[in-house]
N, C-alpha and C. Protein backbone atom coordinates (compact mmCIF):
# COMPACT_ATOMS: atom_id res chain seq x y z
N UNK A 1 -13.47 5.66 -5.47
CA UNK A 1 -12.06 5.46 -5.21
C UNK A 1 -11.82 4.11 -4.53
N UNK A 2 -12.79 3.72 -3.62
CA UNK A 2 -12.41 2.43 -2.93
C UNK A 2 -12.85 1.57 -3.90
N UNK A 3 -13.75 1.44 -5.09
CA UNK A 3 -13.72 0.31 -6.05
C UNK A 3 -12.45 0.37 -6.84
N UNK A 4 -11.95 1.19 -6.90
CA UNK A 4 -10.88 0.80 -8.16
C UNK A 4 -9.58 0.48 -7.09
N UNK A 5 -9.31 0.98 -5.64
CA UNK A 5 -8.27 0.20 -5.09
C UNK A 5 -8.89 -1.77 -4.48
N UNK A 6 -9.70 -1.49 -4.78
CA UNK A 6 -10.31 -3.21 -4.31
C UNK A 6 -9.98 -3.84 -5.89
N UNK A 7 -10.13 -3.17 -6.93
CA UNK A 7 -9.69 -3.90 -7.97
C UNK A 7 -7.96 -4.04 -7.73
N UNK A 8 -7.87 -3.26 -7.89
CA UNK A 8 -6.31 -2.97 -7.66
C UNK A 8 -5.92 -3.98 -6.68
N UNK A 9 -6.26 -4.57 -5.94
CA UNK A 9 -5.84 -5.81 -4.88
C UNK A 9 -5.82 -7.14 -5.46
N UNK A 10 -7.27 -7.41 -6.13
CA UNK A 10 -7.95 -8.47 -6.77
C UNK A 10 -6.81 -8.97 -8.34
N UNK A 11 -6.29 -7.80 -8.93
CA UNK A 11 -5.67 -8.09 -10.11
C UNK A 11 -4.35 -8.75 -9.35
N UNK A 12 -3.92 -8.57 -8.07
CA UNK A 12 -2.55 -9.14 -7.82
C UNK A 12 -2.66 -10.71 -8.03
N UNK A 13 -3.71 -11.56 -7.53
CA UNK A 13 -4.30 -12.38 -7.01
C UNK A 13 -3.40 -13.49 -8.34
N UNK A 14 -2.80 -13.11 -9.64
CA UNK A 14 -2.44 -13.82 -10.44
C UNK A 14 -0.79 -13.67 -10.18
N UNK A 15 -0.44 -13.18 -9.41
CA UNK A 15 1.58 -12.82 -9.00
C UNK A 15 1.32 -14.20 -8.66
N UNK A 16 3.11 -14.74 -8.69
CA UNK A 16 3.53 -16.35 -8.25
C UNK A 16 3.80 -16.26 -6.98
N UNK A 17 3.90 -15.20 -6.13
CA UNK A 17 4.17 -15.49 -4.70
C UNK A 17 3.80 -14.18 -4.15
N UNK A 18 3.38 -14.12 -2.88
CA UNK A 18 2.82 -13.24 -1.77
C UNK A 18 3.51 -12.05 -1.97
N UNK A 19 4.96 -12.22 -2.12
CA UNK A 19 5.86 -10.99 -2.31
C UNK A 19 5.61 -10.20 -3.83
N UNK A 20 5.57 -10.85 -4.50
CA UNK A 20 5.23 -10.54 -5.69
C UNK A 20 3.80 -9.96 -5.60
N UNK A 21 2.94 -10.47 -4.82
CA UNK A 21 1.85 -9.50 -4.93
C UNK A 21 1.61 -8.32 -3.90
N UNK A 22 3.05 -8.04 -2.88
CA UNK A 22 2.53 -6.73 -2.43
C UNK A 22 3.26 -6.04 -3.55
N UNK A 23 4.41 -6.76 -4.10
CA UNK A 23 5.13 -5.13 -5.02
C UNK A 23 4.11 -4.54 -5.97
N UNK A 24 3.38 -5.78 -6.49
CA UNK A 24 2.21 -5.12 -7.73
C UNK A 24 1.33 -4.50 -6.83
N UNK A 25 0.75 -4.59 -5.89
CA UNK A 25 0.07 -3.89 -4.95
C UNK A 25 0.04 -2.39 -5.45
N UNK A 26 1.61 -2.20 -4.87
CA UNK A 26 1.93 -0.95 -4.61
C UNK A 26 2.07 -0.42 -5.54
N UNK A 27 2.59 -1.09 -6.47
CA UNK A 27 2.73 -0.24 -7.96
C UNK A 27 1.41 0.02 -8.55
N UNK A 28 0.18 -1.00 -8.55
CA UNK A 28 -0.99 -0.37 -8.53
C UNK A 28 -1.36 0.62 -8.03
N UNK A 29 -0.89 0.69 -7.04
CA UNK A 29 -1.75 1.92 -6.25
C UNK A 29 -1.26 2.95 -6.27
N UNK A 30 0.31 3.12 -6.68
CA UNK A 30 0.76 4.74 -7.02
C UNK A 30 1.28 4.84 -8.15
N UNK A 31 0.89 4.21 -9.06
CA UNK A 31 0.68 4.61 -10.18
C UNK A 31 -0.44 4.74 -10.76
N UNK A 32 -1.49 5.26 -10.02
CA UNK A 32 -2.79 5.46 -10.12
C UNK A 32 -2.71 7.07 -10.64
N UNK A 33 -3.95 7.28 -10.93
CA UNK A 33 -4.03 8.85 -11.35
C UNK A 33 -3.87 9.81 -10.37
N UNK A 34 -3.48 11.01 -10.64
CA UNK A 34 -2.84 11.77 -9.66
C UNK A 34 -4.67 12.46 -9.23
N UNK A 35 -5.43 12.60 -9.71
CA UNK A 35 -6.77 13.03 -9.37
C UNK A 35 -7.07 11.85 -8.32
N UNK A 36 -7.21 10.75 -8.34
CA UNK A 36 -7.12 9.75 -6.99
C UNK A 36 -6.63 9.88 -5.77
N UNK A 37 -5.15 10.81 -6.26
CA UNK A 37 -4.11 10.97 -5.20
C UNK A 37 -4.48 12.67 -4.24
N UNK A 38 -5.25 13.14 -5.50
CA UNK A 38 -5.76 14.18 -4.53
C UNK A 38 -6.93 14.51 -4.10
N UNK A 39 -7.89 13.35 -4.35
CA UNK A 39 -9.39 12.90 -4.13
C UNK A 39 -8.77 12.28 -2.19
N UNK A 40 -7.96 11.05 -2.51
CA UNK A 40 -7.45 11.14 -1.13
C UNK A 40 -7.46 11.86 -0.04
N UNK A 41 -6.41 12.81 -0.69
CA UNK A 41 -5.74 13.78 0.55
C UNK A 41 -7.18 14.66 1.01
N UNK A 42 -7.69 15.04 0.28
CA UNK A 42 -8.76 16.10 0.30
C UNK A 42 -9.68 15.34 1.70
N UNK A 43 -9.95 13.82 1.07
CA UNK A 43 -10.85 13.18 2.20
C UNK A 43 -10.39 12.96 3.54
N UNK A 44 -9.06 12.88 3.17
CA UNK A 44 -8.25 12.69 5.12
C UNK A 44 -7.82 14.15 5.70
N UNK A 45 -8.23 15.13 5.19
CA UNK A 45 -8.20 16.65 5.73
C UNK A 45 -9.52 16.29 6.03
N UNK A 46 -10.46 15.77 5.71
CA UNK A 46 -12.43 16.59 5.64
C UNK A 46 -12.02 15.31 6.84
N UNK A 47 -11.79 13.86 6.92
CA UNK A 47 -11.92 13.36 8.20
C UNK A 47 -11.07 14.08 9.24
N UNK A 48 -9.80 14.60 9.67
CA UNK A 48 -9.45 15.13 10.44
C UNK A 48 -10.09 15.82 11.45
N UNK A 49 -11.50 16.62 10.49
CA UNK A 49 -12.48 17.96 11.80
C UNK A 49 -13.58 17.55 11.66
N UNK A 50 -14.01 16.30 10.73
CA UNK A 50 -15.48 15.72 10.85
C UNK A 50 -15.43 14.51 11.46
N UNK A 51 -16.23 14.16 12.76
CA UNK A 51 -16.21 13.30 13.37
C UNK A 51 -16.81 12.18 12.41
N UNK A 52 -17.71 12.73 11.77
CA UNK A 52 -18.36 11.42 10.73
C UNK A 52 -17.86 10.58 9.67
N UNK A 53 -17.12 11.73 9.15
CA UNK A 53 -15.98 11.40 8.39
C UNK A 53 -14.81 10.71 8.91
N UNK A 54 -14.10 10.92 9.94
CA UNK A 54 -13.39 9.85 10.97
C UNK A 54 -13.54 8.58 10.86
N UNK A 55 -14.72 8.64 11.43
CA UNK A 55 -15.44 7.03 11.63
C UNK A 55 -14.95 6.50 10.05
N UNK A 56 -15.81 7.36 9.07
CA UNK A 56 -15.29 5.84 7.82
C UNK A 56 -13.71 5.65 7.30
N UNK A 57 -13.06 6.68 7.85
CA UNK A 57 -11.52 6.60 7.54
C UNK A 57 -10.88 6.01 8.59
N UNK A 58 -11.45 5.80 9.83
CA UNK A 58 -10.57 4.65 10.70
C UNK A 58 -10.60 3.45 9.80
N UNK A 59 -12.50 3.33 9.58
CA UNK A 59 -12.92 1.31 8.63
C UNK A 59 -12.39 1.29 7.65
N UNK A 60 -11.97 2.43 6.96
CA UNK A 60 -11.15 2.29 5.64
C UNK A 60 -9.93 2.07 6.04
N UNK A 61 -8.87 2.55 6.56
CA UNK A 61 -7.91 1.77 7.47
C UNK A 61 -8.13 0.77 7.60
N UNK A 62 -8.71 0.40 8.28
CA UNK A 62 -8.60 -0.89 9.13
C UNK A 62 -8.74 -2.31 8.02
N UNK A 63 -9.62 -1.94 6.77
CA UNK A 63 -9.79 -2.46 5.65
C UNK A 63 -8.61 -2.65 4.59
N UNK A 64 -7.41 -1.66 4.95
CA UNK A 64 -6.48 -1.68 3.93
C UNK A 64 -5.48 -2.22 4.97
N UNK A 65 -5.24 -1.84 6.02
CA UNK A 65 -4.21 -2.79 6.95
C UNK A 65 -4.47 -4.04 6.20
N UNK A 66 -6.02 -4.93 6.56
CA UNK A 66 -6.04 -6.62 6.61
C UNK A 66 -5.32 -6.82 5.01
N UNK A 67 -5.86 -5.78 3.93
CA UNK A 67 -5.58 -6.14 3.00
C UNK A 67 -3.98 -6.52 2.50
N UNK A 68 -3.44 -5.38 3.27
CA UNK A 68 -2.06 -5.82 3.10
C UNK A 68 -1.57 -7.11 3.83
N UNK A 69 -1.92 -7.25 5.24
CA UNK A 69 -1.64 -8.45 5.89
C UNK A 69 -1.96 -9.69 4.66
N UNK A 70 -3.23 -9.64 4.65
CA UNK A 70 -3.69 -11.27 3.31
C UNK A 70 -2.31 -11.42 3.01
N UNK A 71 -1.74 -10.42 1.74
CA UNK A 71 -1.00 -10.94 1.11
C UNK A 71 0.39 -11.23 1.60
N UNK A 72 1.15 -10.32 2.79
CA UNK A 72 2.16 -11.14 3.90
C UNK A 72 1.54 -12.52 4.05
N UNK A 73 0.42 -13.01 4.70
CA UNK A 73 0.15 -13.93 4.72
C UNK A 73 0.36 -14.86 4.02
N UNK A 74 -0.03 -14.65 2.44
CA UNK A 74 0.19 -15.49 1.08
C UNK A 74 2.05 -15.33 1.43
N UNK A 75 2.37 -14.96 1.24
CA UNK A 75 3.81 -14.54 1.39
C UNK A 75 4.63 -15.27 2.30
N UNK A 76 4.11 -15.66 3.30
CA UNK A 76 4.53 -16.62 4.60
C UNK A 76 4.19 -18.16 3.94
N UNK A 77 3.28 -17.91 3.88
CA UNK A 77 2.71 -19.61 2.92
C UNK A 77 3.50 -19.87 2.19
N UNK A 78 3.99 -19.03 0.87
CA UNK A 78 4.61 -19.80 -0.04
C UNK A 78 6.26 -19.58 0.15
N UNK A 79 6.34 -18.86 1.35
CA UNK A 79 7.78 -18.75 1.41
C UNK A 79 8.56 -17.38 1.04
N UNK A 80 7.95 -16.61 0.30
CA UNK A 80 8.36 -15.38 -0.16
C UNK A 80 8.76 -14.48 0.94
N UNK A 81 7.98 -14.75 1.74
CA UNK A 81 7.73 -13.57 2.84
C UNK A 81 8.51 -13.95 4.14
N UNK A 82 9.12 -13.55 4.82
CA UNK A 82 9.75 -14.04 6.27
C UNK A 82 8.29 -14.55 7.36
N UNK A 83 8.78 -15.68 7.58
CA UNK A 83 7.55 -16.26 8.45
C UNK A 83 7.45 -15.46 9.62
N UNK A 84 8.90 -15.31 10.40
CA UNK A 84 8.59 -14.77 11.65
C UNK A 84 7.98 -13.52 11.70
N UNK A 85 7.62 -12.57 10.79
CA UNK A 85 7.12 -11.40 10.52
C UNK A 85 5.64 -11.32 11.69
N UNK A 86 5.13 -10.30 11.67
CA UNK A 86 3.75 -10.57 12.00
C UNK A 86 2.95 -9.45 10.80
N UNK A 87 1.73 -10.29 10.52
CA UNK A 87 1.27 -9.92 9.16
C UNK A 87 0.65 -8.74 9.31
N UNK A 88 0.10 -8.39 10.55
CA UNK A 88 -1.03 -7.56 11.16
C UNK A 88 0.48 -6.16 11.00
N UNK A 89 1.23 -6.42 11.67
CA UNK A 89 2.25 -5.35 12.17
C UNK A 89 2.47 -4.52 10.44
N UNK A 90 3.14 -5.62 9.78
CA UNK A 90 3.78 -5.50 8.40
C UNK A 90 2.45 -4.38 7.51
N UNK A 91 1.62 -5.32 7.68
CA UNK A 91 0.21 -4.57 7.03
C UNK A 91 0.06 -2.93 7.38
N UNK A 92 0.14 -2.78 9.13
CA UNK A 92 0.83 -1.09 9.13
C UNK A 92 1.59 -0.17 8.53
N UNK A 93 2.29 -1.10 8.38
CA UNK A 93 3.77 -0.67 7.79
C UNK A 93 3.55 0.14 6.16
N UNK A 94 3.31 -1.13 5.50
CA UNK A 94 3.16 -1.03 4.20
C UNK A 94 1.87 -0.46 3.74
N UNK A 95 0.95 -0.02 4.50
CA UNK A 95 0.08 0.83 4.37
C UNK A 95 0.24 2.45 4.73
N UNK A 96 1.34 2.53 5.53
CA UNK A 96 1.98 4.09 6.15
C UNK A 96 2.99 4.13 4.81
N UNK A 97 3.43 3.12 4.46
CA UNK A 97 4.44 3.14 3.37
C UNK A 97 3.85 4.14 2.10
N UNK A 98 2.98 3.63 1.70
CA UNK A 98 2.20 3.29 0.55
C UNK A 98 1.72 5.04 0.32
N UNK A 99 0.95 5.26 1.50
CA UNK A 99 0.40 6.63 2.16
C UNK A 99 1.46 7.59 2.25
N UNK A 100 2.57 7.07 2.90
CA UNK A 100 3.71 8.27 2.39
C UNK A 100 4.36 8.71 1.41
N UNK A 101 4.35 7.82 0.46
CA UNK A 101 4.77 7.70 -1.13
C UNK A 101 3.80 8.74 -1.94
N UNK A 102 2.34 7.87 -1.63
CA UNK A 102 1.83 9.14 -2.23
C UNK A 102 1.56 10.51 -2.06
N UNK A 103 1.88 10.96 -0.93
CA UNK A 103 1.43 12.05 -0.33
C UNK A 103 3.01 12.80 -0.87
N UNK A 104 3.76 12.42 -0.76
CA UNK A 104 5.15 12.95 -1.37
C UNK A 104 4.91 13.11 -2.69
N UNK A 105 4.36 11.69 -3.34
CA UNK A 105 4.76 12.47 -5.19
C UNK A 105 3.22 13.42 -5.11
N UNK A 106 2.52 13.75 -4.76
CA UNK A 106 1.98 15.02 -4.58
C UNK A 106 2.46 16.31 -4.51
N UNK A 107 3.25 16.10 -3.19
CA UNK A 107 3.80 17.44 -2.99
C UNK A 107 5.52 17.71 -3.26
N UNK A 108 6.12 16.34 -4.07
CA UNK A 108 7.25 16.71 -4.22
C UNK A 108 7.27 15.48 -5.37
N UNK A 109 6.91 15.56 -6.47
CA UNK A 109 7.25 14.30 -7.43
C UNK A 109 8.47 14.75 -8.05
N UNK A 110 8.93 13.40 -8.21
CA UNK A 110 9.95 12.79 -8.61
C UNK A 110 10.49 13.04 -10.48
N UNK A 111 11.55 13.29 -11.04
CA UNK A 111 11.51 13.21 -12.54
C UNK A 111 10.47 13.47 -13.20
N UNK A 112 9.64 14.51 -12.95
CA UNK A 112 9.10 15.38 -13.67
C UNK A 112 7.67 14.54 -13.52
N UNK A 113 7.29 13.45 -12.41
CA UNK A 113 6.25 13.08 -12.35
C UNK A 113 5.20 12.88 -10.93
N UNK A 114 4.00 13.15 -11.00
CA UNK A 114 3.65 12.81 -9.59
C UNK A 114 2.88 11.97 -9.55
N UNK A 115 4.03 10.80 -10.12
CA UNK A 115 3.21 9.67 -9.28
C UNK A 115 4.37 8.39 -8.28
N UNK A 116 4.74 7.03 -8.79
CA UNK A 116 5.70 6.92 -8.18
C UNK A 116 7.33 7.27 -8.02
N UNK A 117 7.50 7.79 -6.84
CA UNK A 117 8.38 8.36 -6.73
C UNK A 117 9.75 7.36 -6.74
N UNK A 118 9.50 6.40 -7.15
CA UNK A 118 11.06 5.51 -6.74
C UNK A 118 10.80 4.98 -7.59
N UNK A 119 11.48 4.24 -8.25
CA UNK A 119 11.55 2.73 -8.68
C UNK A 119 11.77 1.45 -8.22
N UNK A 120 9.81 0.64 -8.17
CA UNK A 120 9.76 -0.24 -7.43
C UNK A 120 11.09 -1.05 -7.20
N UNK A 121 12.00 -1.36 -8.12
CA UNK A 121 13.05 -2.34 -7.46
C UNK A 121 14.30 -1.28 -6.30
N UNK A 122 14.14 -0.42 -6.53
CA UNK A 122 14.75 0.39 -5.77
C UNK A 122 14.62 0.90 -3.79
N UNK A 123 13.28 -0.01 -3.90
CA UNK A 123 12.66 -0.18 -2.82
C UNK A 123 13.65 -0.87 -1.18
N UNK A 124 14.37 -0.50 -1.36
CA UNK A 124 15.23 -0.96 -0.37
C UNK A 124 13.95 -2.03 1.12
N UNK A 125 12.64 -1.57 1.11
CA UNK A 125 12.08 -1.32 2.84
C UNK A 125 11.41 -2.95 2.21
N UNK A 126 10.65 -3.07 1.52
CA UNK A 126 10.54 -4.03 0.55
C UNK A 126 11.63 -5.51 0.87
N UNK A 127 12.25 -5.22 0.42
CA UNK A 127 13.20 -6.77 0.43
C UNK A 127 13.91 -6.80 1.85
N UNK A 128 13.23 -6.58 3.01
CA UNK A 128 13.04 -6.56 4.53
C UNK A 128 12.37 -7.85 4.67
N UNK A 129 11.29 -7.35 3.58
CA UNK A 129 9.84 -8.91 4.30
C UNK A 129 10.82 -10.06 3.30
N UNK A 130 11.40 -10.36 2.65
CA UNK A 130 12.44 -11.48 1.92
C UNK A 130 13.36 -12.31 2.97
N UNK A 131 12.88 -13.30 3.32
CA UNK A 131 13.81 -14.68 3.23
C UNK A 131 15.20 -14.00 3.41
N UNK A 132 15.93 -14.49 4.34
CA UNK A 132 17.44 -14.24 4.65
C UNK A 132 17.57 -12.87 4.87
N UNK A 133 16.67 -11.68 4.51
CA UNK A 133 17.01 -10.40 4.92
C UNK A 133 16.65 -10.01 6.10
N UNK A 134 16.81 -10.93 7.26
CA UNK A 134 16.45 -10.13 8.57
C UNK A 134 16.76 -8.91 9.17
């Protein structure tokens, strides 16, 4: 599961701006197979009461935070992204984002599907990190 979301990062790497590569981000990642989505959940119940299991789901965290930050980062660089942001913070964000999306079209999908539940342009939380939308 963590090779195909590290691909899933790596394919953004061709978007024209930072912003452009968290939306593909995300659309990568929940529009992924719903067996992914419940390979997930299954593993953050088994870390919850296994201390061992913990441990690699904090580093896996902590691995998908930076990942989101990078691309705020790219995003600040080329302008896409609001500079004053902080990338570290945003990277929370859009990783609780991401995590709540899927855990919903799990247990409550959308138009007869469980996977993304919105339509990426519909993303209201999204065009937050945009230039002039403070």
């Amino acid at each position: 599961l963590e090779r195909i979301n590290l691909e899933r990062f790596q394919i953004v790497e061709h978007e024209q701006s930072g912003f452009d590569a968290v939306r593909a981000a995300m659309r990568a990642i929940l529009h992924g197979e719903h067996s992914e989505s419940q390979l997930w959940i299954a593993f953050m119940a088994r870390a919850a009461s296994d201390p061992s299991q913990a441990g690699i789901m904090r580093n896996a965290i902590e691995v998908w935070v930076a990942r989101w930050a990078e691309l705020v980062e790219r995003g600040q660089r080329d302008g896409s992204i609001r500079a004053e942001l902080d990338p570290d913070s945003v990277g929370v964000e859009l990783h609780a984002l991401v995590n709540g999306l899927r855990m919903r079209a799990q247990f409550r999908p959308s138009r007869g599907s469980r996977r993304w539940p919105l339509a990426e342009d519909d993303l209201a939380l999204l065009d937050g990190l945009r230039p002039g939308n403070a």
